[in-house]
PDB file of N, CA and C in Angstrom:
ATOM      1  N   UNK A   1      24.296 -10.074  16.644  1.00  0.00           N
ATOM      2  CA  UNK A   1      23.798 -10.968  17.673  1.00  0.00           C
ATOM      3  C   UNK A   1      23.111 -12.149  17.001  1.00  0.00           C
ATOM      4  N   UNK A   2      23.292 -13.297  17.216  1.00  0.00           N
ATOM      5  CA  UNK A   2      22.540 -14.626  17.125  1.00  0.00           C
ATOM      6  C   UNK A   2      21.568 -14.655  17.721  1.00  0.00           C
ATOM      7  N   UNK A   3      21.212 -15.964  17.369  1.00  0.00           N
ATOM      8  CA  UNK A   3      20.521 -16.554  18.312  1.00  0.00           C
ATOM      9  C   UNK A   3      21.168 -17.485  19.190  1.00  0.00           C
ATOM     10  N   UNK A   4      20.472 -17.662  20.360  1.00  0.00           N
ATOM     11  CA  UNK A   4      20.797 -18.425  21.316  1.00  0.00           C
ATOM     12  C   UNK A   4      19.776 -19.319  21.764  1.00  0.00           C
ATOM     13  N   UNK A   5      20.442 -20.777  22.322  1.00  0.00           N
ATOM     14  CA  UNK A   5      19.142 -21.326  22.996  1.00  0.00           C
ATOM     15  C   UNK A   5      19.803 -22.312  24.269  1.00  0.00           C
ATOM     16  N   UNK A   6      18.521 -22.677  24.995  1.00  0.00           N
ATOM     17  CA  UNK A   6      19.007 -22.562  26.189  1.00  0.00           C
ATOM     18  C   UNK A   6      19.505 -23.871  26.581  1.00  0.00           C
ATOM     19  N   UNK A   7      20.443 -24.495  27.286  1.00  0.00           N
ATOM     20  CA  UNK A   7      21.171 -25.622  27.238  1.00  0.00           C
ATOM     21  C   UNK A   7      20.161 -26.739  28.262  1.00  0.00           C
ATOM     22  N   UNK A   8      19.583 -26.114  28.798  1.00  0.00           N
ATOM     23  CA  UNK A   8      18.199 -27.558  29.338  1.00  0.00           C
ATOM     24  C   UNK A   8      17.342 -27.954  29.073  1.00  0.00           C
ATOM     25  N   UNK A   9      16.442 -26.694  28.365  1.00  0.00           N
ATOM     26  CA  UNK A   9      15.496 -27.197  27.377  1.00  0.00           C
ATOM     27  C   UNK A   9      15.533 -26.773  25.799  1.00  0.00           C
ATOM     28  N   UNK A  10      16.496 -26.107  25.595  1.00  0.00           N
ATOM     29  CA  UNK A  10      16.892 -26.071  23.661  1.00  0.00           C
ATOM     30  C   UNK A  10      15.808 -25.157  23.330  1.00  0.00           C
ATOM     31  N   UNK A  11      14.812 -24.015  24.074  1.00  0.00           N
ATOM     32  CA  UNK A  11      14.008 -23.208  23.701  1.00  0.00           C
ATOM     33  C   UNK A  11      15.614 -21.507  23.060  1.00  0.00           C
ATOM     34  N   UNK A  12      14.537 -20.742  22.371  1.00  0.00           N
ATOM     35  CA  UNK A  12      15.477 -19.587  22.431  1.00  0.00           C
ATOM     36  C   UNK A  12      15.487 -18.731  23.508  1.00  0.00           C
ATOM     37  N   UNK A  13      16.360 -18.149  23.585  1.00  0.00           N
ATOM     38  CA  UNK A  13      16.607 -16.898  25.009  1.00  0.00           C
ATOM     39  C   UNK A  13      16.681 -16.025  24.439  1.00  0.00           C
ATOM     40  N   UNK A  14      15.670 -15.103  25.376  1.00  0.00           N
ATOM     41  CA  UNK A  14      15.117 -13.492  25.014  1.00  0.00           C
ATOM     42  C   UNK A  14      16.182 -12.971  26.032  1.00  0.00           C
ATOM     43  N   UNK A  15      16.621 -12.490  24.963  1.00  0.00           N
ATOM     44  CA  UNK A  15      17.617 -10.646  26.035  1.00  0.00           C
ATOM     45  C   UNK A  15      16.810  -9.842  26.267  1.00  0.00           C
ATOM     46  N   UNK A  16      16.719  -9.758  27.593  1.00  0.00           N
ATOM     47  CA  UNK A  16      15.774  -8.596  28.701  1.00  0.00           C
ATOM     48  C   UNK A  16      17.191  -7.866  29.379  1.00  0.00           C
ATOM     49  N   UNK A  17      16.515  -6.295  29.368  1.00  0.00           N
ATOM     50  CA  UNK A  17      17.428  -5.259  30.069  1.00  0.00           C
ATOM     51  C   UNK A  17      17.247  -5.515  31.821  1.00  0.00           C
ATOM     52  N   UNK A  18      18.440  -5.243  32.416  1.00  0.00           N
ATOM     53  CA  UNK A  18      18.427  -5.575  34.126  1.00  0.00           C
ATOM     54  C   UNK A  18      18.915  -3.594  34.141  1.00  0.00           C
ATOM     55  N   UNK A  19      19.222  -3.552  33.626  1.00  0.00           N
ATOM     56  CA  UNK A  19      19.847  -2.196  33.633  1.00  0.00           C
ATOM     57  C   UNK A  19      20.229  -1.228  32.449  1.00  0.00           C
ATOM     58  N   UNK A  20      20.938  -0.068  32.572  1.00  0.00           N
ATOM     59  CA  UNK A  20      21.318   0.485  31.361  1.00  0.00           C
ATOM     60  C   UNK A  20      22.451  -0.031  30.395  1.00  0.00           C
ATOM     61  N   UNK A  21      23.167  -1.083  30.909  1.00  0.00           N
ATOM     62  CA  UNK A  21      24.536  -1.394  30.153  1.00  0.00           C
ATOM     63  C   UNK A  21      24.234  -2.686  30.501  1.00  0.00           C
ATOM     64  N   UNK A  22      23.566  -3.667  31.518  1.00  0.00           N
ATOM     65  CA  UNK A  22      23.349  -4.630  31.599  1.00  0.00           C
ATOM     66  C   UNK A  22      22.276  -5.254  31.665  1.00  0.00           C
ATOM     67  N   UNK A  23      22.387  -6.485  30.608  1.00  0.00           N
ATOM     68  CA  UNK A  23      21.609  -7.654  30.025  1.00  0.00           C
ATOM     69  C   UNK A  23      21.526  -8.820  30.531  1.00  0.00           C
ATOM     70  N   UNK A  24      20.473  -9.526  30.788  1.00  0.00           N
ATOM     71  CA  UNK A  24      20.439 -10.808  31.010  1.00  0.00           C
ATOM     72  C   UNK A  24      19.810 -11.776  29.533  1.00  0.00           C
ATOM     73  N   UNK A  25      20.269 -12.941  29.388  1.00  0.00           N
ATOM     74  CA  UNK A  25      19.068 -14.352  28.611  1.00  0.00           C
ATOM     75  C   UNK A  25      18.391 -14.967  28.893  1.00  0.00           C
ATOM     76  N   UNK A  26      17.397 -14.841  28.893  1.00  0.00           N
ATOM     77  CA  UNK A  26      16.094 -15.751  29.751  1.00  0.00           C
ATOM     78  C   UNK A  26      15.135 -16.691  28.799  1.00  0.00           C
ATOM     79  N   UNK A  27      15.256 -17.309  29.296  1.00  0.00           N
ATOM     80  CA  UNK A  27      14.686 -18.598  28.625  1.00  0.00           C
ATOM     81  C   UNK A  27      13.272 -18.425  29.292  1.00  0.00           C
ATOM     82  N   UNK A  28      11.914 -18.515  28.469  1.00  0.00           N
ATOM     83  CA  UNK A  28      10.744 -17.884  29.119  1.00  0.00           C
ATOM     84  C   UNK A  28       9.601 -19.637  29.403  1.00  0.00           C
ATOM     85  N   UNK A  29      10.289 -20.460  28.807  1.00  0.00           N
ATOM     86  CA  UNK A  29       9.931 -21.970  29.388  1.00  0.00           C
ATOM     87  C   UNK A  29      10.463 -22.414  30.444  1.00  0.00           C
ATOM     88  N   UNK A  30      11.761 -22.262  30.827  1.00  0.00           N
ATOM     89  CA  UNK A  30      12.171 -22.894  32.086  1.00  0.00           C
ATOM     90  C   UNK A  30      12.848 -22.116  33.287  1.00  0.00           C
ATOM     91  N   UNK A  31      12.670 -20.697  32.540  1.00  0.00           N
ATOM     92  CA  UNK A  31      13.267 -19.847  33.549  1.00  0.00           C
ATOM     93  C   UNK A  31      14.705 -20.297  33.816  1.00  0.00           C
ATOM     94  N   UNK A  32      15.383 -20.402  32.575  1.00  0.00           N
ATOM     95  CA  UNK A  32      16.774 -20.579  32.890  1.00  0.00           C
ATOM     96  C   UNK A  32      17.573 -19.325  32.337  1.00  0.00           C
ATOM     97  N   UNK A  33      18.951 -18.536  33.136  1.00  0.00           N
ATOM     98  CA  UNK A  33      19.209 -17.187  32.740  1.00  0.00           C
ATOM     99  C   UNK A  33      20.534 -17.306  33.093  1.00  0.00           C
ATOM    100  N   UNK A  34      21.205 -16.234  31.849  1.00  0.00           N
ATOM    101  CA  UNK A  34      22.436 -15.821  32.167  1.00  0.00           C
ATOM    102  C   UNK A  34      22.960 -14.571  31.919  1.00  0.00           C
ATOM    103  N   UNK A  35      24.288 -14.185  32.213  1.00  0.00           N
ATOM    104  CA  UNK A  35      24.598 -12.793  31.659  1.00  0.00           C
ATOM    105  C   UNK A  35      24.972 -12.980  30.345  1.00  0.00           C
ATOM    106  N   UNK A  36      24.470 -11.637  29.945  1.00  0.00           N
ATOM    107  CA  UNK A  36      24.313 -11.458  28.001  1.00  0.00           C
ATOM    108  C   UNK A  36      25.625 -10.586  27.982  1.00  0.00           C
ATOM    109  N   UNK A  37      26.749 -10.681  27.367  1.00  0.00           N
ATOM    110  CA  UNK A  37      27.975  -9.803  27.424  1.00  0.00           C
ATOM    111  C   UNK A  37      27.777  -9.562  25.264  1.00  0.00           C
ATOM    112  N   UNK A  38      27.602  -7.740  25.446  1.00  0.00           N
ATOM    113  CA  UNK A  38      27.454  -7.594  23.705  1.00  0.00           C
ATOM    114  C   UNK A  38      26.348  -6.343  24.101  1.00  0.00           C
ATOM    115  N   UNK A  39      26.099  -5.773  22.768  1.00  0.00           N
ATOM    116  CA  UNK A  39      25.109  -4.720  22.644  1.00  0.00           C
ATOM    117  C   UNK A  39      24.167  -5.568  22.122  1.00  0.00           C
ATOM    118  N   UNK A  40      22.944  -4.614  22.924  1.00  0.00           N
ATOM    119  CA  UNK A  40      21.575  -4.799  22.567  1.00  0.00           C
ATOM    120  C   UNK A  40      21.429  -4.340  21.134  1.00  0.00           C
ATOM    121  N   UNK A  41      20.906  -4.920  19.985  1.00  0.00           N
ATOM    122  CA  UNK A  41      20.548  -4.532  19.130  1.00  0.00           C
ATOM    123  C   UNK A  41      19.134  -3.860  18.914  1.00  0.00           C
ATOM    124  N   UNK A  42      18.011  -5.169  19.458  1.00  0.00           N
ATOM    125  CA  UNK A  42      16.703  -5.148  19.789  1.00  0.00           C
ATOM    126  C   UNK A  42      15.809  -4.923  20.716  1.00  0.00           C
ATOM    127  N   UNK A  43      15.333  -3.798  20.753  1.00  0.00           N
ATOM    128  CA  UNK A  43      14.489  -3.558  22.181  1.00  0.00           C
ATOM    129  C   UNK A  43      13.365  -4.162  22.386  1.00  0.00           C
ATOM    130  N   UNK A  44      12.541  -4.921  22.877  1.00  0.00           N
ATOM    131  CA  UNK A  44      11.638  -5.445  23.432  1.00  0.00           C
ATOM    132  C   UNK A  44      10.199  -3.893  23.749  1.00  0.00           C
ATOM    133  N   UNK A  45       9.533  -3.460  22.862  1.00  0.00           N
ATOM    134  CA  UNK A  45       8.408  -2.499  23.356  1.00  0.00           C
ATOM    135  C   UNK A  45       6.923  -2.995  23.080  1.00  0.00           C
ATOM    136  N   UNK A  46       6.227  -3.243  24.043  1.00  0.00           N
ATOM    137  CA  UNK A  46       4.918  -3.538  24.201  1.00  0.00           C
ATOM    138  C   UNK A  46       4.008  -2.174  23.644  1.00  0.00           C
ATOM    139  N   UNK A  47       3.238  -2.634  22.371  1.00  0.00           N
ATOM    140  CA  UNK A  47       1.981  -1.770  21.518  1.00  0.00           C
ATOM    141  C   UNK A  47       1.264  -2.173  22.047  1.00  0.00           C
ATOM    142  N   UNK A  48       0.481  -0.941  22.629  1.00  0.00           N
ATOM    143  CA  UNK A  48      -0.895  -1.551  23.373  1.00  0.00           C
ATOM    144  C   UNK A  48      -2.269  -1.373  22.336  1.00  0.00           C
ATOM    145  N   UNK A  49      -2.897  -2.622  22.546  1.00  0.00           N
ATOM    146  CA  UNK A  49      -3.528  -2.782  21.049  1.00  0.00           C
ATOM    147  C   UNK A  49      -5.162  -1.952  21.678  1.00  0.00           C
ATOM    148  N   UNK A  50      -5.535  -1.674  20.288  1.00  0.00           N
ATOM    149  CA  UNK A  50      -6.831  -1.184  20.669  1.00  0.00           C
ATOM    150  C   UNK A  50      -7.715  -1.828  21.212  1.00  0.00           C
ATOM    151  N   UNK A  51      -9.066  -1.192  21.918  1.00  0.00           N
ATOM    152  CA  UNK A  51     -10.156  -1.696  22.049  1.00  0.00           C
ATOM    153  C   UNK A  51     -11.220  -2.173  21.507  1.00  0.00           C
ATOM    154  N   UNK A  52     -11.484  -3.263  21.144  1.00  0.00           N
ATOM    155  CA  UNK A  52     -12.730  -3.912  20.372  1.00  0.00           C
ATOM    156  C   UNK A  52     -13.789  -3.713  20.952  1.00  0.00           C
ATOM    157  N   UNK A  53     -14.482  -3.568  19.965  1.00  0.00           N
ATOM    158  CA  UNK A  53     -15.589  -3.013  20.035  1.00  0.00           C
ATOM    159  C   UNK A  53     -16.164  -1.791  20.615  1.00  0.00           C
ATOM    160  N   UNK A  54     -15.587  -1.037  20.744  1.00  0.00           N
ATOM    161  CA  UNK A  54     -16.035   0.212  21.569  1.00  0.00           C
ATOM    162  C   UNK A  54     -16.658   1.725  21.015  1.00  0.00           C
ATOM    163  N   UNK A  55     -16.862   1.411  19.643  1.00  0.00           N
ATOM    164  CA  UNK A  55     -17.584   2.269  18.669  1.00  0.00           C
ATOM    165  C   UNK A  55     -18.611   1.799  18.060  1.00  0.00           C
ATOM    166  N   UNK A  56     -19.629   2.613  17.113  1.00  0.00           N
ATOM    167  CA  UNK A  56     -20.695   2.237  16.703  1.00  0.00           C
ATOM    168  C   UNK A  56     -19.573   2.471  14.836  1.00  0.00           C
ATOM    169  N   UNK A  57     -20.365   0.984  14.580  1.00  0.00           N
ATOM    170  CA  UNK A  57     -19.926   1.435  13.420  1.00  0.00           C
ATOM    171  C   UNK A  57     -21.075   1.171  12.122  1.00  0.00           C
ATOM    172  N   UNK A  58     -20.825   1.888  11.179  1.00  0.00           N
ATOM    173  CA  UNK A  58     -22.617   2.140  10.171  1.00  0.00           C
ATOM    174  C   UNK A  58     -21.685   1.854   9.097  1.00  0.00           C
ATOM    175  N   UNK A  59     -21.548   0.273   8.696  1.00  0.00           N
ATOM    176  CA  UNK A  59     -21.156  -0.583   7.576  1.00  0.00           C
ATOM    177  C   UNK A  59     -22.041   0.087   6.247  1.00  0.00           C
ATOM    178  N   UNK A  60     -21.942   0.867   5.393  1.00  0.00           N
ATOM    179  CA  UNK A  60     -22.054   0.996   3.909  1.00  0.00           C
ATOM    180  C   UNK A  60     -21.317   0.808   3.062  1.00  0.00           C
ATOM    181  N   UNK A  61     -22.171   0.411   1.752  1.00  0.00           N
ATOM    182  CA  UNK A  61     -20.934   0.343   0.698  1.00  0.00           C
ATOM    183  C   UNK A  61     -20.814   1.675  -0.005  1.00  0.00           C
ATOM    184  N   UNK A  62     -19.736   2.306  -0.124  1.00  0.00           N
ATOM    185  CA  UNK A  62     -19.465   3.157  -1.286  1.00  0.00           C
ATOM    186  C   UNK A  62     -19.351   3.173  -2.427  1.00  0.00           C
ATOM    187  N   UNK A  63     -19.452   1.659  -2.749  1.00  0.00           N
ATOM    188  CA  UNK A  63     -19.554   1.470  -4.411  1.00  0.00           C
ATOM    189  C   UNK A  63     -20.921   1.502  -4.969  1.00  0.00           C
ATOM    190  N   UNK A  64     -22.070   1.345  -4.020  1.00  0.00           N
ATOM    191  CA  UNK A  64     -23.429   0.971  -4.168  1.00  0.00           C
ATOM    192  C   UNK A  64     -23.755   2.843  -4.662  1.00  0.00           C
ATOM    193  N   UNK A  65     -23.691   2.614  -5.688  1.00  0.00           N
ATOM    194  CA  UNK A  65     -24.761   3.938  -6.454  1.00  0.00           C
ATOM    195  C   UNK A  65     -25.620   3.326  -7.621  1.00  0.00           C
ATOM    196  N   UNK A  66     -26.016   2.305  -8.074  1.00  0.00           N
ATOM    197  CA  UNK A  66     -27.124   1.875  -8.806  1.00  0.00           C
ATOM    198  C   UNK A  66     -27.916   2.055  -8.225  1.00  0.00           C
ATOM    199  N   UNK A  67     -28.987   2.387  -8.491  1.00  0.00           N
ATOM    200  CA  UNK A  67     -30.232   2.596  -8.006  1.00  0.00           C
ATOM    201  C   UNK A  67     -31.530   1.397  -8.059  1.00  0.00           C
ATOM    202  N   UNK A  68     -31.387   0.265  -6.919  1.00  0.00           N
ATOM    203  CA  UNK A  68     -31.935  -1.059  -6.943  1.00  0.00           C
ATOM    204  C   UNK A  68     -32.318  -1.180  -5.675  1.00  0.00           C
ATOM    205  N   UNK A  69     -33.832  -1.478  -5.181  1.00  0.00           N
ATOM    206  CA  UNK A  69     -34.185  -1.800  -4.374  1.00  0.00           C
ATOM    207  C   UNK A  69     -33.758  -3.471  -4.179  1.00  0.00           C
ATOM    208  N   UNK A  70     -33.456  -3.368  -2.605  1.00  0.00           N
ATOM    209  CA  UNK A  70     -32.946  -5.145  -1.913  1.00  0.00           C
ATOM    210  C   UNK A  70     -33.980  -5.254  -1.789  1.00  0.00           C
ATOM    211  N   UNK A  71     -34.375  -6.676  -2.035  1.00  0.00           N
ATOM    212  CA  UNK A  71     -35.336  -7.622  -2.140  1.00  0.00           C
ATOM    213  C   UNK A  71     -35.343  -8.149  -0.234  1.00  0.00           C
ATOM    214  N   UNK A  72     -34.255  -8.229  -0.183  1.00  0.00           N
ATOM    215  CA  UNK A  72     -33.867  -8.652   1.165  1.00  0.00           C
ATOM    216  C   UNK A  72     -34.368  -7.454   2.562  1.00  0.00           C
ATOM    217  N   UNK A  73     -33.687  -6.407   2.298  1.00  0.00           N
ATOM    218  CA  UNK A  73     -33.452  -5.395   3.142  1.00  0.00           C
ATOM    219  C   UNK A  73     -33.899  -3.964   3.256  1.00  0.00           C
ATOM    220  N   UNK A  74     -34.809  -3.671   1.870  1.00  0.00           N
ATOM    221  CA  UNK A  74     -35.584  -2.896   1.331  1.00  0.00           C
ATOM    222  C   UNK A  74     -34.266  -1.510   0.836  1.00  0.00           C
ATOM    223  N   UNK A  75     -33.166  -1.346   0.983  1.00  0.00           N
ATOM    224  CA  UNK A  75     -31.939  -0.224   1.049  1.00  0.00           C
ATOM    225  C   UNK A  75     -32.226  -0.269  -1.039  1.00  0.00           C
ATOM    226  N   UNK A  76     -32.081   1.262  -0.877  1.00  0.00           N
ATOM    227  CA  UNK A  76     -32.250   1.756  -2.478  1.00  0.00           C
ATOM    228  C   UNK A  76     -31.209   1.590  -2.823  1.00  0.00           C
ATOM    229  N   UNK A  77     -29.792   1.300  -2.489  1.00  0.00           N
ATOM    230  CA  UNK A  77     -28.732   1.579  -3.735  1.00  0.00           C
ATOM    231  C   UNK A  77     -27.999   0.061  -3.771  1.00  0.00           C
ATOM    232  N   UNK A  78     -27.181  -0.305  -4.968  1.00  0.00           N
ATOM    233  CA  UNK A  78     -26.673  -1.685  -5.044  1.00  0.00           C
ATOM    234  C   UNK A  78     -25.719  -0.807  -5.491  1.00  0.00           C
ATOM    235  N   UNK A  79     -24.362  -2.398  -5.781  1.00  0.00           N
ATOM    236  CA  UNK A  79     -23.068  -2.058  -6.372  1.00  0.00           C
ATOM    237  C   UNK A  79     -22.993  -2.850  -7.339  1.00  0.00           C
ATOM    238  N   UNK A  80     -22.489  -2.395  -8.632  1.00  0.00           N
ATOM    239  CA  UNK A  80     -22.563  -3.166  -9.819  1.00  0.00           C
ATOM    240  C   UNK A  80     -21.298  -4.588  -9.751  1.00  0.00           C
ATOM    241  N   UNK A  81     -21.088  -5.441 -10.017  1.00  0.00           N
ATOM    242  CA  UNK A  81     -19.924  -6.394  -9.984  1.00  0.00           C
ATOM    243  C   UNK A  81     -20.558  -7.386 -11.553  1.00  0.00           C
ATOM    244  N   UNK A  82     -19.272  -7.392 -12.134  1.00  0.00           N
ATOM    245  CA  UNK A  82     -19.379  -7.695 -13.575  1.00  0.00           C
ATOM    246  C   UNK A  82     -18.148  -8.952 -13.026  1.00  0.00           C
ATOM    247  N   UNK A  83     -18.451 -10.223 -13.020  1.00  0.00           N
ATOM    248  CA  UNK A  83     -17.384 -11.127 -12.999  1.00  0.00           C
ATOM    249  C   UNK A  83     -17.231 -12.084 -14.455  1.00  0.00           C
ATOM    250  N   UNK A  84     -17.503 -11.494 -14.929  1.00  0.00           N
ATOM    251  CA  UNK A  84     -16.900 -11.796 -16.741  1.00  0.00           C
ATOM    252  C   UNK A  84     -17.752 -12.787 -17.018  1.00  0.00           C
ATOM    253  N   UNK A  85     -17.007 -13.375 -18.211  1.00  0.00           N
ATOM    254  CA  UNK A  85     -17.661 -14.610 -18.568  1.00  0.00           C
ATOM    255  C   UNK A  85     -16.971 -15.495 -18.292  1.00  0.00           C
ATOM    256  N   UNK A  86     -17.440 -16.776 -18.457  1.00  0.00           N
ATOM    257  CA  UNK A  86     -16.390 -18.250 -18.130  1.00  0.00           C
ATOM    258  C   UNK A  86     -16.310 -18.855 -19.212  1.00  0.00           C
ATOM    259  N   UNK A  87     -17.411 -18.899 -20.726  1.00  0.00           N
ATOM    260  CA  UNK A  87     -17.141 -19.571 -21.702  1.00  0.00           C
ATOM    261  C   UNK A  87     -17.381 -18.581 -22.711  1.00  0.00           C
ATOM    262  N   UNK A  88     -16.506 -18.593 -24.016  1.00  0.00           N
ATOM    263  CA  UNK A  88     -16.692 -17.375 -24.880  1.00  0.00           C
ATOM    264  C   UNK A  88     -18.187 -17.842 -25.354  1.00  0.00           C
ATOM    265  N   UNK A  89     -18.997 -18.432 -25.512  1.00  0.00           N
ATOM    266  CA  UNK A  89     -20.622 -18.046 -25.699  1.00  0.00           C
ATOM    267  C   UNK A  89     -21.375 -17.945 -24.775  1.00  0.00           C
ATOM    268  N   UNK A  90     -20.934 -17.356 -23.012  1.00  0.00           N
ATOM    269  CA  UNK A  90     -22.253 -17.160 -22.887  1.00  0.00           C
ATOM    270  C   UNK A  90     -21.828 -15.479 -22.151  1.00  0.00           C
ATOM    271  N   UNK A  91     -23.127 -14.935 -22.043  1.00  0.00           N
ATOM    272  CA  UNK A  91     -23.129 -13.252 -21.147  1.00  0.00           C
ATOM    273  C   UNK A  91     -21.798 -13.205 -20.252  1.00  0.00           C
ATOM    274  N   UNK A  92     -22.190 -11.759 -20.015  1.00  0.00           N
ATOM    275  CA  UNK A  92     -21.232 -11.484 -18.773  1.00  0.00           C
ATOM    276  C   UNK A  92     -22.158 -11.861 -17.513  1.00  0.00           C
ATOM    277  N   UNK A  93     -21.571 -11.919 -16.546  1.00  0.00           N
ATOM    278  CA  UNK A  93     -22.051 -12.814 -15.305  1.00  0.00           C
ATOM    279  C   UNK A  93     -22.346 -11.122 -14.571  1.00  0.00           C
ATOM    280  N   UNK A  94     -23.423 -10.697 -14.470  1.00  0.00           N
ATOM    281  CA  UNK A  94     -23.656  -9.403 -13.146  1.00  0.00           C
ATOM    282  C   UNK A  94     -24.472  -9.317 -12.494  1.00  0.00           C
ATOM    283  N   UNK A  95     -23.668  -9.170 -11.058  1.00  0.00           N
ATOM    284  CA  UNK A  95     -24.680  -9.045  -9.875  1.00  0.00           C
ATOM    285  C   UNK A  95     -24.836  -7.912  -9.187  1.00  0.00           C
ATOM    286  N   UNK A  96     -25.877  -7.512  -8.668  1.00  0.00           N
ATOM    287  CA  UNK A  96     -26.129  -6.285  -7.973  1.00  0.00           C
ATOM    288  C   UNK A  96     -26.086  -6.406  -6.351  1.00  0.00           C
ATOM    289  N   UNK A  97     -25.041  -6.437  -6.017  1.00  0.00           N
ATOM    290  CA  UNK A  97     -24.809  -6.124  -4.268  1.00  0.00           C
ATOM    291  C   UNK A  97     -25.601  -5.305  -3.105  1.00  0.00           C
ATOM    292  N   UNK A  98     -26.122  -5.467  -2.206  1.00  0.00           N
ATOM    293  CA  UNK A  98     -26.741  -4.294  -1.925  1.00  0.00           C
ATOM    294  C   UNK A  98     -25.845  -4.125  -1.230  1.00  0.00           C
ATOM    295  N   UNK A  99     -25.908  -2.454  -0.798  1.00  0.00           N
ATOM    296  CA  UNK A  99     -24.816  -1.492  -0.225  1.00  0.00           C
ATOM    297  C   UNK A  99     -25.214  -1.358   1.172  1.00  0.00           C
ATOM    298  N   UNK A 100     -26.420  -2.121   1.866  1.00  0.00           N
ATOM    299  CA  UNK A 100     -26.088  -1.887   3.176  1.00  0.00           C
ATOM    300  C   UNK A 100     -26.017  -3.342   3.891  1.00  0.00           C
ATOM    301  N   UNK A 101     -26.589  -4.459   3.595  1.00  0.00           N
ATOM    302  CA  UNK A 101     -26.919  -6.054   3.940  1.00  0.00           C
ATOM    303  C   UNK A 101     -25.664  -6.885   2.801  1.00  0.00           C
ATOM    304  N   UNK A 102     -25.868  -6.267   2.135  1.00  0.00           N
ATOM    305  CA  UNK A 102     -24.506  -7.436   0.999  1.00  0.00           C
ATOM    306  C   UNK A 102     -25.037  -8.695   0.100  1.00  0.00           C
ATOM    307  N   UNK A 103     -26.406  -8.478   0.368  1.00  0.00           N
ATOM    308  CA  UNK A 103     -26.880  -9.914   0.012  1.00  0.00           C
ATOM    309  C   UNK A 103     -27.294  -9.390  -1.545  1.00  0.00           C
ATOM    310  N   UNK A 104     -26.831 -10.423  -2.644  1.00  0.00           N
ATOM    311  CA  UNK A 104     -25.978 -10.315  -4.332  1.00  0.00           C
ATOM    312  C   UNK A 104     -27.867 -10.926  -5.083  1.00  0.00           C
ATOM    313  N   UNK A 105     -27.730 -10.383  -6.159  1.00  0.00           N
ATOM    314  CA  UNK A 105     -28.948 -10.891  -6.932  1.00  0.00           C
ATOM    315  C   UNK A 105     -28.334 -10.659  -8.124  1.00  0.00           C
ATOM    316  N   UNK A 106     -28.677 -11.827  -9.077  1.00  0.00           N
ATOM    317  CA  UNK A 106     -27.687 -11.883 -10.714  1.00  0.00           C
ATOM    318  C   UNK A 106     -28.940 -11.102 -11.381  1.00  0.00           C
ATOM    319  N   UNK A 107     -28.735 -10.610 -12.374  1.00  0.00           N
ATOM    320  CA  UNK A 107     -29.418 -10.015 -13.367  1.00  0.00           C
ATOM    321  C   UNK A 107     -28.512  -9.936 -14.297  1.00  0.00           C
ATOM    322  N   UNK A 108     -29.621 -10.298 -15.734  1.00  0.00           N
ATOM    323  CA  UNK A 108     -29.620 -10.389 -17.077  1.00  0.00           C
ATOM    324  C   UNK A 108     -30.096 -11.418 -17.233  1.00  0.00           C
ATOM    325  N   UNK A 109     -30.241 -12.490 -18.250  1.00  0.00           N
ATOM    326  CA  UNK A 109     -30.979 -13.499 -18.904  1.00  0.00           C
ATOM    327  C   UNK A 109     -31.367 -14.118 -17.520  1.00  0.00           C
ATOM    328  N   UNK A 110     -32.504 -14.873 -17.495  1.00  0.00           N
ATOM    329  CA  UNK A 110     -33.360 -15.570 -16.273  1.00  0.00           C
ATOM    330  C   UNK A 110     -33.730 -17.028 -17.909  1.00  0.00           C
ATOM    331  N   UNK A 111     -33.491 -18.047 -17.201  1.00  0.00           N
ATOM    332  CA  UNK A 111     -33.638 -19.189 -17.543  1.00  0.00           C
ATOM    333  C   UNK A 111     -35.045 -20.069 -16.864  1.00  0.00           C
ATOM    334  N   UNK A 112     -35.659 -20.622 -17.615  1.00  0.00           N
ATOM    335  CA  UNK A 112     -36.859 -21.269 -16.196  1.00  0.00           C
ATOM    336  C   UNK A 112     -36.531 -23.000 -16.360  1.00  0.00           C
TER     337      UNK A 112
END
């Protein structure tokens, strides 16, 4: 099966079932339709999507097992993140995440 499109306004036409052996093409901009002669390849089935928001949800990190009080949020555990270096002379770049707020604090050398 092709595609098809529709000869008044040049949109494509969706094959919708009228029956068990018979098809129509419907053009869903101008409501223009005809008979579809051929097998259906593609069925048309509506997933009905979930509901938002309708649970409680308790955001932690699972990577957070350092043991670092947030400055921010008072939560005992952080997550380590090592994002390398950028020039071969200076440290590795690491920040401590906290595992329940997210909010990052660098540690190692402090500059004033």
């Amino acid at each position: 099966m092709s595609l098809k499109f529709c000869p008044k306004c040049s949109n494509i036409l969706i094959p919708e079932r009228i029956s068990e052996k018979e098809f129509v093409e419907k053009c869903s901009y101008c409501n223009y339709s005809r008979k579809f002669n051929g097998k259906m390849l593609i069925m048309k089935n509506k997933i009905p999507k979930e509901k938002i928001g309708t649970k409680i949800v308790e955001e932690k990190n699972e990577f957070a097992t350092y043991h670092n009080k947030c400055k921010k949020c008072g939560y005992d555990k952080a997550q380590i993140i090592d994002l390398g270096i950028f020039y071969s002379d200076e440290d590795n770049l690491i920040m401590l995440k906290c595992g329940k707020c997210g909010w990052s604090e660098r540690i190692g050398k402090k500059f004033s």
